[in-house]
PDB file of N, CA and C in Angstrom:
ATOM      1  N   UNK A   1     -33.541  20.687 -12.976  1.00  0.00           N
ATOM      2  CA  UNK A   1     -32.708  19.644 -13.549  1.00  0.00           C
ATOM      3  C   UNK A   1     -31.235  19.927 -13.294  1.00  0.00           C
ATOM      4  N   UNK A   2     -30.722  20.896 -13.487  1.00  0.00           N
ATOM      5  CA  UNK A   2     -29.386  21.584 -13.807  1.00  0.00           C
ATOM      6  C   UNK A   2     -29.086  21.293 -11.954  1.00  0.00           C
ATOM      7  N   UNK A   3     -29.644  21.956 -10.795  1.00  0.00           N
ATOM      8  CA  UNK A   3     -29.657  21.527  -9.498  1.00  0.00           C
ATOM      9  C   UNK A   3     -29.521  20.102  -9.271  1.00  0.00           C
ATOM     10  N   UNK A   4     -30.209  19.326  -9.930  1.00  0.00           N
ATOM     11  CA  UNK A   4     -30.283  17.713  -9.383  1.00  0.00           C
ATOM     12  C   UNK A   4     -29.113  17.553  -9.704  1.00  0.00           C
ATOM     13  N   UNK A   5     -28.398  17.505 -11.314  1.00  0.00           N
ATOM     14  CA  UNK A   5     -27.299  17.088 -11.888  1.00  0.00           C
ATOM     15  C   UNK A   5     -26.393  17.507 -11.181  1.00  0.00           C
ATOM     16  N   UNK A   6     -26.060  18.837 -10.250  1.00  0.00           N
ATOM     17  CA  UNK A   6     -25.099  19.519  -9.599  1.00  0.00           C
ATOM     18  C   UNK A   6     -25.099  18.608  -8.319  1.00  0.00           C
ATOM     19  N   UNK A   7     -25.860  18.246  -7.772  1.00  0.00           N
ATOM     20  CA  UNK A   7     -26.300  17.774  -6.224  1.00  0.00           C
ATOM     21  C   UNK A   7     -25.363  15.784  -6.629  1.00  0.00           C
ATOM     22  N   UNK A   8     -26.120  15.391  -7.670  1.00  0.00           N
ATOM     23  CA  UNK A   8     -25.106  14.176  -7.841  1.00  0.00           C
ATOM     24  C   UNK A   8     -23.607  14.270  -7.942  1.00  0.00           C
ATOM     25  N   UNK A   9     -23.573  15.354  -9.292  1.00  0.00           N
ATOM     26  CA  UNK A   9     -22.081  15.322  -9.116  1.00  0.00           C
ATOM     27  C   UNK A   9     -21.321  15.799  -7.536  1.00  0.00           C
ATOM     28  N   UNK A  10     -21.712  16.283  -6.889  1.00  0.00           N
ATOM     29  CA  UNK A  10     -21.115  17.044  -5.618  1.00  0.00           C
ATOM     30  C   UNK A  10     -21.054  15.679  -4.887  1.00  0.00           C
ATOM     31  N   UNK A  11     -22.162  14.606  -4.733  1.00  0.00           N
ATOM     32  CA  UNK A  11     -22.316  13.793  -3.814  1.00  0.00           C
ATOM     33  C   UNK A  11     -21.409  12.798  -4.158  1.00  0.00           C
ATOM     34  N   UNK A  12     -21.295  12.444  -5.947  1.00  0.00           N
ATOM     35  CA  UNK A  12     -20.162  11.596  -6.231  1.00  0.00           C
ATOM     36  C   UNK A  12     -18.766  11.893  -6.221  1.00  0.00           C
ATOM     37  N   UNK A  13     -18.535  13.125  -5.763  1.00  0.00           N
ATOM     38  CA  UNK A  13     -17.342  13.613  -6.006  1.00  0.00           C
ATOM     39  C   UNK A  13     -16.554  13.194  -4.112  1.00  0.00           C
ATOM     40  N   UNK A  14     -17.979  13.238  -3.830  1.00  0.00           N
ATOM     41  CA  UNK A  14     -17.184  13.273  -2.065  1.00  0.00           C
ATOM     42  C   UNK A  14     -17.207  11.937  -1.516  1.00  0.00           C
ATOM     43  N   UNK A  15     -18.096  10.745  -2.510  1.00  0.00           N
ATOM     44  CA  UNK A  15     -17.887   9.881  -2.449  1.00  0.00           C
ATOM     45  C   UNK A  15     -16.336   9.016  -2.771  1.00  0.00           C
ATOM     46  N   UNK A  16     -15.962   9.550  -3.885  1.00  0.00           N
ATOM     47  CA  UNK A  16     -14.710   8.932  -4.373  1.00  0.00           C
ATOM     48  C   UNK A  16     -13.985   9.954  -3.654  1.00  0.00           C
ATOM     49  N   UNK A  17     -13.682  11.262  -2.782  1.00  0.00           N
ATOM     50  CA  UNK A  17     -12.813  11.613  -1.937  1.00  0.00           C
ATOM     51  C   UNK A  17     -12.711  10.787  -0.439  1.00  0.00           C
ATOM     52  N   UNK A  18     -13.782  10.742  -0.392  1.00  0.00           N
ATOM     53  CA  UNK A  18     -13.734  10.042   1.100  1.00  0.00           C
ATOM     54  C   UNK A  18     -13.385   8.574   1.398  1.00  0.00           C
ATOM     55  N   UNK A  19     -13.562   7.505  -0.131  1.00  0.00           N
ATOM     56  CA  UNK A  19     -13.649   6.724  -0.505  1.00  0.00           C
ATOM     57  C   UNK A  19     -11.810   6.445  -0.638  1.00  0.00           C
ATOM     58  N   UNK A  20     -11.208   7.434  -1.062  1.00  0.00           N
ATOM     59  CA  UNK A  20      -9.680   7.086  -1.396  1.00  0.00           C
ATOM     60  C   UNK A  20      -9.370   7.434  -0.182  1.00  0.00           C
ATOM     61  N   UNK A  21      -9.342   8.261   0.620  1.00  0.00           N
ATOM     62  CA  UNK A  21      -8.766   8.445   2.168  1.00  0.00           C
ATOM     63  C   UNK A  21      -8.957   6.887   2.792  1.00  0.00           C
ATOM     64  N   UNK A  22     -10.263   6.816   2.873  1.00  0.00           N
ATOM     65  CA  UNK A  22     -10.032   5.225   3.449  1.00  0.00           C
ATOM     66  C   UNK A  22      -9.283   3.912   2.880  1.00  0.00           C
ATOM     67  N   UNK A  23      -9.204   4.280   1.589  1.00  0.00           N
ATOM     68  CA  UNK A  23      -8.388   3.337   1.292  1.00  0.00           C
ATOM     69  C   UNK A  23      -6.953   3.381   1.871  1.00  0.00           C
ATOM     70  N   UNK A  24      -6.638   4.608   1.758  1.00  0.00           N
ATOM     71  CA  UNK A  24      -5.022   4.834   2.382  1.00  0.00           C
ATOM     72  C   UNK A  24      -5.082   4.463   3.941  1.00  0.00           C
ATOM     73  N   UNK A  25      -5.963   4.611   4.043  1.00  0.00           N
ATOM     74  CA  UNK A  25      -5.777   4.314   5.947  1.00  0.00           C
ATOM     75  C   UNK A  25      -5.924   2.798   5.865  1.00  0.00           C
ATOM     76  N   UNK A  26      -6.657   1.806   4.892  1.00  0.00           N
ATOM     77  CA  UNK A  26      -6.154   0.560   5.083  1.00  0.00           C
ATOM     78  C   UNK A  26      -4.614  -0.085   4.581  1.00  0.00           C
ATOM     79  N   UNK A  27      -4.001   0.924   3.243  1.00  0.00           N
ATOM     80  CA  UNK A  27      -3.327   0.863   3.108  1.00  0.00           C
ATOM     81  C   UNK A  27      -2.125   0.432   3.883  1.00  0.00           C
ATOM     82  N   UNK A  28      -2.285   1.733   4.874  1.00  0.00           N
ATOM     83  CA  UNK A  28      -1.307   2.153   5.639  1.00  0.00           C
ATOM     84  C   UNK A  28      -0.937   0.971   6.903  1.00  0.00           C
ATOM     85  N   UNK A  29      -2.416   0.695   7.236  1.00  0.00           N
ATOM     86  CA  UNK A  29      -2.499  -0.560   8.348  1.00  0.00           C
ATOM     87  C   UNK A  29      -2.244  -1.664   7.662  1.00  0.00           C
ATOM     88  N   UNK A  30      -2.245  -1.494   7.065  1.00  0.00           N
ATOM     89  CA  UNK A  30      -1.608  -3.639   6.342  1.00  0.00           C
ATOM     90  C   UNK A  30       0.138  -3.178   6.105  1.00  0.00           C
ATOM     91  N   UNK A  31       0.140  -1.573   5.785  1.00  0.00           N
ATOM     92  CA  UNK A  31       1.927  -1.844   5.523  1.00  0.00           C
ATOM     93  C   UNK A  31       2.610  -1.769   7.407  1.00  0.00           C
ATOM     94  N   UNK A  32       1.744  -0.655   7.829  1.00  0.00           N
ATOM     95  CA  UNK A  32       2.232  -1.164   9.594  1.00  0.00           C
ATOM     96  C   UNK A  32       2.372  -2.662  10.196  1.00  0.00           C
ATOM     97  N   UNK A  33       1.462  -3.531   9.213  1.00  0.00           N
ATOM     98  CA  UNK A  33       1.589  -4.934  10.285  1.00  0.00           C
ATOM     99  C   UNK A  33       2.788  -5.710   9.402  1.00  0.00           C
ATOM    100  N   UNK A  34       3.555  -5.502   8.690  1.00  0.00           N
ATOM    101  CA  UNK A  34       4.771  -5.712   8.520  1.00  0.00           C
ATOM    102  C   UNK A  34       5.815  -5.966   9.657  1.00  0.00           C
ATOM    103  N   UNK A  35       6.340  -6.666   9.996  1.00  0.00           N
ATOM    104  CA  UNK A  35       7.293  -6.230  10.730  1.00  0.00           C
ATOM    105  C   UNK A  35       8.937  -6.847  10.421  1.00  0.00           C
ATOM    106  N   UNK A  36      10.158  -6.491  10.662  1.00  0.00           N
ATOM    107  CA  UNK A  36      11.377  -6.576  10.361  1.00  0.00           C
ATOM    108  C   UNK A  36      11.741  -8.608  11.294  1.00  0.00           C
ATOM    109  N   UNK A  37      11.505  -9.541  10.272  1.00  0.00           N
ATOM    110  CA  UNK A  37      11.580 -10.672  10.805  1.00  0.00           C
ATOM    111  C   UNK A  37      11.118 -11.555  10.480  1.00  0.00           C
ATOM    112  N   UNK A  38       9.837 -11.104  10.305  1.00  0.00           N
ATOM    113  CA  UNK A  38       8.519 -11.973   9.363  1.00  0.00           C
ATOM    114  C   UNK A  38       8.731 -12.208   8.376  1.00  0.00           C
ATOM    115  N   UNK A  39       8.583 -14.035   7.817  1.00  0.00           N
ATOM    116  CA  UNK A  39       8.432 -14.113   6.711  1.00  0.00           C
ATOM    117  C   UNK A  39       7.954 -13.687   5.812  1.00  0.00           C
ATOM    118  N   UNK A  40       8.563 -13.970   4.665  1.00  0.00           N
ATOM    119  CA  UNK A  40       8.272 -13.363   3.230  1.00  0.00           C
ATOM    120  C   UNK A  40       7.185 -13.949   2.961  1.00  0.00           C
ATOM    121  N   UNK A  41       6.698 -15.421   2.681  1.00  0.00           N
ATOM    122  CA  UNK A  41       5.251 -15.479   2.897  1.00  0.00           C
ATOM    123  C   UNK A  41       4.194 -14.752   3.725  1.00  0.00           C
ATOM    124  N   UNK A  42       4.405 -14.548   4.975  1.00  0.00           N
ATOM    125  CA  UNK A  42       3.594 -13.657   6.079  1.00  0.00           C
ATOM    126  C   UNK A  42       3.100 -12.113   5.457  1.00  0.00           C
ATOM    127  N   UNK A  43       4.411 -11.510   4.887  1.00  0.00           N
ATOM    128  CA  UNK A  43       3.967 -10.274   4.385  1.00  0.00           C
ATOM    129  C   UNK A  43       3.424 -10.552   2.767  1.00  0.00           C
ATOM    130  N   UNK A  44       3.637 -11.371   1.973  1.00  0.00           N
ATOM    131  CA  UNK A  44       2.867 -11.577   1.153  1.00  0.00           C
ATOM    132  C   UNK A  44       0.978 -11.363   1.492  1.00  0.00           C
ATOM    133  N   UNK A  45       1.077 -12.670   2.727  1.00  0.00           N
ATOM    134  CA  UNK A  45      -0.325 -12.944   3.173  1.00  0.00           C
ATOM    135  C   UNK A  45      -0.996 -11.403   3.469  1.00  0.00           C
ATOM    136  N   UNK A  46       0.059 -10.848   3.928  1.00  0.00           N
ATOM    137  CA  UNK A  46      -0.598  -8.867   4.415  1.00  0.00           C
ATOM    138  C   UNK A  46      -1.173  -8.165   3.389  1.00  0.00           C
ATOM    139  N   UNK A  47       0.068  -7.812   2.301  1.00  0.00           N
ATOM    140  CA  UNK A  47       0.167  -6.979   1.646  1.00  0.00           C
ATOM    141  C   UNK A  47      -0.265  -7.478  -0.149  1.00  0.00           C
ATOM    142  N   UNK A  48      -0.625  -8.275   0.013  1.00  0.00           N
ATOM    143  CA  UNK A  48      -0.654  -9.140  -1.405  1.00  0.00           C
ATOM    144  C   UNK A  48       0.476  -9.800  -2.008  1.00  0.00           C
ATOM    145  N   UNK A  49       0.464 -10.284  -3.444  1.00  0.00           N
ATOM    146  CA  UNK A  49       1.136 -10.308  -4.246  1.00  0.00           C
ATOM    147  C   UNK A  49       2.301  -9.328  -4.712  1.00  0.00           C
ATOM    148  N   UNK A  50       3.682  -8.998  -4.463  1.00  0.00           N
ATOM    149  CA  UNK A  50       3.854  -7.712  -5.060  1.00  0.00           C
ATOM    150  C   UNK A  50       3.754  -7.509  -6.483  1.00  0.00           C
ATOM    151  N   UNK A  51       3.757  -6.225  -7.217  1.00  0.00           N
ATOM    152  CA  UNK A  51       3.844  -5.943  -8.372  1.00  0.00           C
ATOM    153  C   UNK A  51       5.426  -6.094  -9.030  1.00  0.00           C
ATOM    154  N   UNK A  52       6.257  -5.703  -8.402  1.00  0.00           N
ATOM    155  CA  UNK A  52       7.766  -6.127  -8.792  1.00  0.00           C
ATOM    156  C   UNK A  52       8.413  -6.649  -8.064  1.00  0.00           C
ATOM    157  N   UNK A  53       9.069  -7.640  -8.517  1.00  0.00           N
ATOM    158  CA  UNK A  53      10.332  -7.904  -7.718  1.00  0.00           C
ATOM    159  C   UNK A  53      11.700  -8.189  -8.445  1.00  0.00           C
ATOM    160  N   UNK A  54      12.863  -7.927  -7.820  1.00  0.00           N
ATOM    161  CA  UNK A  54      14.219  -7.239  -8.339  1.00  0.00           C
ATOM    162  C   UNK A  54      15.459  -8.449  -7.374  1.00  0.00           C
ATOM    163  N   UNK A  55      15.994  -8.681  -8.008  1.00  0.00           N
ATOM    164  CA  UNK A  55      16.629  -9.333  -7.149  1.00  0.00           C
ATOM    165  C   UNK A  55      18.091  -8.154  -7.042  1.00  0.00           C
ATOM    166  N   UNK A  56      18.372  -8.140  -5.495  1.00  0.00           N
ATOM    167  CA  UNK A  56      19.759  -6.925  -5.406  1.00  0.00           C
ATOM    168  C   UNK A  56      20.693  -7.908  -4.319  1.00  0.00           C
ATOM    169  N   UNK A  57      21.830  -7.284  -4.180  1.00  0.00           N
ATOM    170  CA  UNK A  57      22.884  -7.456  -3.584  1.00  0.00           C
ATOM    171  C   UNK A  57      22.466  -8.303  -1.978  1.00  0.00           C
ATOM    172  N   UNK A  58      21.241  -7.308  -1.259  1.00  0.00           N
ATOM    173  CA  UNK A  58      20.701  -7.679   0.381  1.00  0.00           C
ATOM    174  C   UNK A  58      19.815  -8.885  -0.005  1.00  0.00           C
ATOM    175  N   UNK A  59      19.412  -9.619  -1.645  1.00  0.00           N
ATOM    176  CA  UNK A  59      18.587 -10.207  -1.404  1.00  0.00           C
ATOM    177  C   UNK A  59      17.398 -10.180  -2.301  1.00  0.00           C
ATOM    178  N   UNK A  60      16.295 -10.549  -2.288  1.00  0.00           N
ATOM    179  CA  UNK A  60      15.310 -10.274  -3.270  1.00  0.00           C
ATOM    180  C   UNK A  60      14.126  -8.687  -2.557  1.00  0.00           C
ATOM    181  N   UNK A  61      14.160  -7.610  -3.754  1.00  0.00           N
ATOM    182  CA  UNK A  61      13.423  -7.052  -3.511  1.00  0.00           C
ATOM    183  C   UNK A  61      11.864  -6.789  -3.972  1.00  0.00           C
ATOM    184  N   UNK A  62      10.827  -6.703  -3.058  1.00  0.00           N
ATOM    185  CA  UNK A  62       9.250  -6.946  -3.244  1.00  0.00           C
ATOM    186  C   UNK A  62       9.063  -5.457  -3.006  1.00  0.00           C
ATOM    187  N   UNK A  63       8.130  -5.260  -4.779  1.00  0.00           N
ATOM    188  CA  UNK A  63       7.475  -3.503  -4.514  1.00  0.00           C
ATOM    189  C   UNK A  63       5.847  -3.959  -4.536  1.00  0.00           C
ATOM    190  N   UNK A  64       5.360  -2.772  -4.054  1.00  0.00           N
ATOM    191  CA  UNK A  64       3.521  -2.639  -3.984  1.00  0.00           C
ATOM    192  C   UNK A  64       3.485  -1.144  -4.112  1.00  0.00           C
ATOM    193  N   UNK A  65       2.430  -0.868  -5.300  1.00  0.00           N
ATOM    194  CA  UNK A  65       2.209   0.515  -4.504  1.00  0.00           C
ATOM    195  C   UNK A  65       0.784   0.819  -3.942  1.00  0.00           C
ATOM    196  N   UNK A  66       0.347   1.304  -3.464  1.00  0.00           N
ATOM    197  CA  UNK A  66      -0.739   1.674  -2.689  1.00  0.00           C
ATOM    198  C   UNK A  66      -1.582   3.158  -3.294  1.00  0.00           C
ATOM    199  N   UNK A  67      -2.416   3.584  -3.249  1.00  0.00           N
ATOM    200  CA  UNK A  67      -2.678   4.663  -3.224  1.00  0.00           C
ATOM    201  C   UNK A  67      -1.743   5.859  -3.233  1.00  0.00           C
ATOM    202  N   UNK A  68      -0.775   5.448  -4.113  1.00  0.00           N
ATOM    203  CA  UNK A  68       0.514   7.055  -3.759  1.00  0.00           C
ATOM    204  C   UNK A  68       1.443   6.721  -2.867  1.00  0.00           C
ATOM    205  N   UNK A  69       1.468   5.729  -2.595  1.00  0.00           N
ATOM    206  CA  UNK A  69       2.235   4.994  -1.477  1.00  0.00           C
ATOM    207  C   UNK A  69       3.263   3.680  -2.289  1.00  0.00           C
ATOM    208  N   UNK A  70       4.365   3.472  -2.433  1.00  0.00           N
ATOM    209  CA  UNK A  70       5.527   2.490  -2.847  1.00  0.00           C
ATOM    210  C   UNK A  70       5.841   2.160  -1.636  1.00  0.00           C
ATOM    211  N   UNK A  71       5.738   1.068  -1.429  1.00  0.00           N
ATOM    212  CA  UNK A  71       6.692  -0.224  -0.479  1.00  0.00           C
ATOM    213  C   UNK A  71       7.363  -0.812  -0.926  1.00  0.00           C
ATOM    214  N   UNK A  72       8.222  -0.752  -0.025  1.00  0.00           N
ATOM    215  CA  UNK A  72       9.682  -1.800  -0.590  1.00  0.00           C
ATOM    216  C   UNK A  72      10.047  -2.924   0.463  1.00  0.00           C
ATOM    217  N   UNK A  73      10.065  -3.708   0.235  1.00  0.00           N
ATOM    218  CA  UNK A  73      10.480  -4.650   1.294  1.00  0.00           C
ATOM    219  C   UNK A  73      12.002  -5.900   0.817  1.00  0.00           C
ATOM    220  N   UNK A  74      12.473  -5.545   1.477  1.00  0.00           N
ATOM    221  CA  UNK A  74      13.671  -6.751   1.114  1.00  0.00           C
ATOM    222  C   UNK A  74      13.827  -8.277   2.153  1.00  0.00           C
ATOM    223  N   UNK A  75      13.796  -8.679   1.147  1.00  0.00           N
ATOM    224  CA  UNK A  75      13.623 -10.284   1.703  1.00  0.00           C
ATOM    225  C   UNK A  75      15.105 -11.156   1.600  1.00  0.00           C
ATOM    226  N   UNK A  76      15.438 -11.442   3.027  1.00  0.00           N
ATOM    227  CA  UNK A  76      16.715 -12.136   2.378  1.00  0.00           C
ATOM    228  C   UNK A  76      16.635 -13.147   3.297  1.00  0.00           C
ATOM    229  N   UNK A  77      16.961 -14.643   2.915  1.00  0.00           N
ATOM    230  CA  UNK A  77      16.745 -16.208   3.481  1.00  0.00           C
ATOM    231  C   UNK A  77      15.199 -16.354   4.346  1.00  0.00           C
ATOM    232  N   UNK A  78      14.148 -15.740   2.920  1.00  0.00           N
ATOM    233  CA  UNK A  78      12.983 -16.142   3.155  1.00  0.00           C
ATOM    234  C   UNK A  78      12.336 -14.882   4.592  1.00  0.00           C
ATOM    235  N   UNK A  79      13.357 -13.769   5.012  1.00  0.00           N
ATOM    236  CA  UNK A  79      12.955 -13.508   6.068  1.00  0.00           C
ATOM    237  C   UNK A  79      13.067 -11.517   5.677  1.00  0.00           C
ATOM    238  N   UNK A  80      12.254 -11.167   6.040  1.00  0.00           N
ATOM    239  CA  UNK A  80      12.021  -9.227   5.939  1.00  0.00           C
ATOM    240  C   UNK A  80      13.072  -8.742   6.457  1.00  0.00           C
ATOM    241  N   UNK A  81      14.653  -8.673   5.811  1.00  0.00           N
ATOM    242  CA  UNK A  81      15.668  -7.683   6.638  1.00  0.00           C
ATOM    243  C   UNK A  81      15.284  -6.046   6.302  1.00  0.00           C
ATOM    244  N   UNK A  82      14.459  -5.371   5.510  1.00  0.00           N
ATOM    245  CA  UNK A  82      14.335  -3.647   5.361  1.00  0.00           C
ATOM    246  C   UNK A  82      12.934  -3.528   4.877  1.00  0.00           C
ATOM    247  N   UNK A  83      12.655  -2.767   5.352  1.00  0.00           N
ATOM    248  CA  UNK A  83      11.048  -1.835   5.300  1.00  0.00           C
ATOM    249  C   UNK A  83      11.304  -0.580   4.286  1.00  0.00           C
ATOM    250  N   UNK A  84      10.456   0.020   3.730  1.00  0.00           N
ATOM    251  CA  UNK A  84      10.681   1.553   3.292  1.00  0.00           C
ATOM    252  C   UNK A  84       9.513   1.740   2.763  1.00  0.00           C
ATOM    253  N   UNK A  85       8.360   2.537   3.230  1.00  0.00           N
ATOM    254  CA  UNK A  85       7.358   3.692   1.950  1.00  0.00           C
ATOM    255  C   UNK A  85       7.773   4.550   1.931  1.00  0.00           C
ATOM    256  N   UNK A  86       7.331   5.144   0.517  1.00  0.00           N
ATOM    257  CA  UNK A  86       7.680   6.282  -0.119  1.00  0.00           C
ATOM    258  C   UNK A  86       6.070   6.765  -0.147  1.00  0.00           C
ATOM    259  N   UNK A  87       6.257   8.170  -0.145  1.00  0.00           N
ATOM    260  CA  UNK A  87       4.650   8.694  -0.873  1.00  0.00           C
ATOM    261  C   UNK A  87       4.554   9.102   0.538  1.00  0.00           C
ATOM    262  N   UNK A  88       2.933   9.114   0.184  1.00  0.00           N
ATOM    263  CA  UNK A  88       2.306   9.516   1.432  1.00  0.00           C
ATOM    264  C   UNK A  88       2.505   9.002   2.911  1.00  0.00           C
ATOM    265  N   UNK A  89       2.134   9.811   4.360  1.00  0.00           N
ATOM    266  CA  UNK A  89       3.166   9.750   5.292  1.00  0.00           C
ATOM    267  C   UNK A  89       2.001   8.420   5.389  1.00  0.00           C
ATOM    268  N   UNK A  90       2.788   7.302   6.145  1.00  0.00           N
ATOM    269  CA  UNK A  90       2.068   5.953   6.990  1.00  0.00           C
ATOM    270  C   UNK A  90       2.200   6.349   8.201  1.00  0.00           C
ATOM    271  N   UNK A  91       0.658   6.386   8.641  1.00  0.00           N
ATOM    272  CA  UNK A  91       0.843   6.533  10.365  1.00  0.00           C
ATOM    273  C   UNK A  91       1.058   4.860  10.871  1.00  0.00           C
TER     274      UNK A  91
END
């Protein structure tokens, strides 16, 4: 019994490890297809909804975070003038 219970937990444990890596690697590919130009709708359509937005000096700013990952994107006349994650590296 004590073996079986060990063998699940081990198998669920590498499930939810292997399980969050991939998430970051989709993460990472939806914040790569961003690009400096694209509408603010367009990266909506990518990246979702953001969780905050701030209005600053360049414009309105849109946050997301990801898996350990913060994006920032600044939107000014509807159009992506600055990129930035924080956190983990984005290939």
């Amino acid at each position: 019994m004590k073996k079986t219970c060990l063998s699940v937990v081990l198998i669920l444990t590498m499930l939810v490890f292997f399980g969050s890596l991939l998430g970051c690697d989709q993460a990472s590919r939806e914040v790569g297809q961003v690009k400096l130009g694209m509408t603010r709708a367009e990266a909506v359509a990518i990246l979702g909804e953001p969780q905050k937005k701030e209005t600053v000096v360049q414009g309105e700013l849109l946050i997301w975070r990801f898996e350990g990952q913060k994006v920032l994107l600044v939107v000014n006349q509807d159009k992506v003038t600055g990129k930035q994650v924080t956190g983990r590296k984005v290939r």
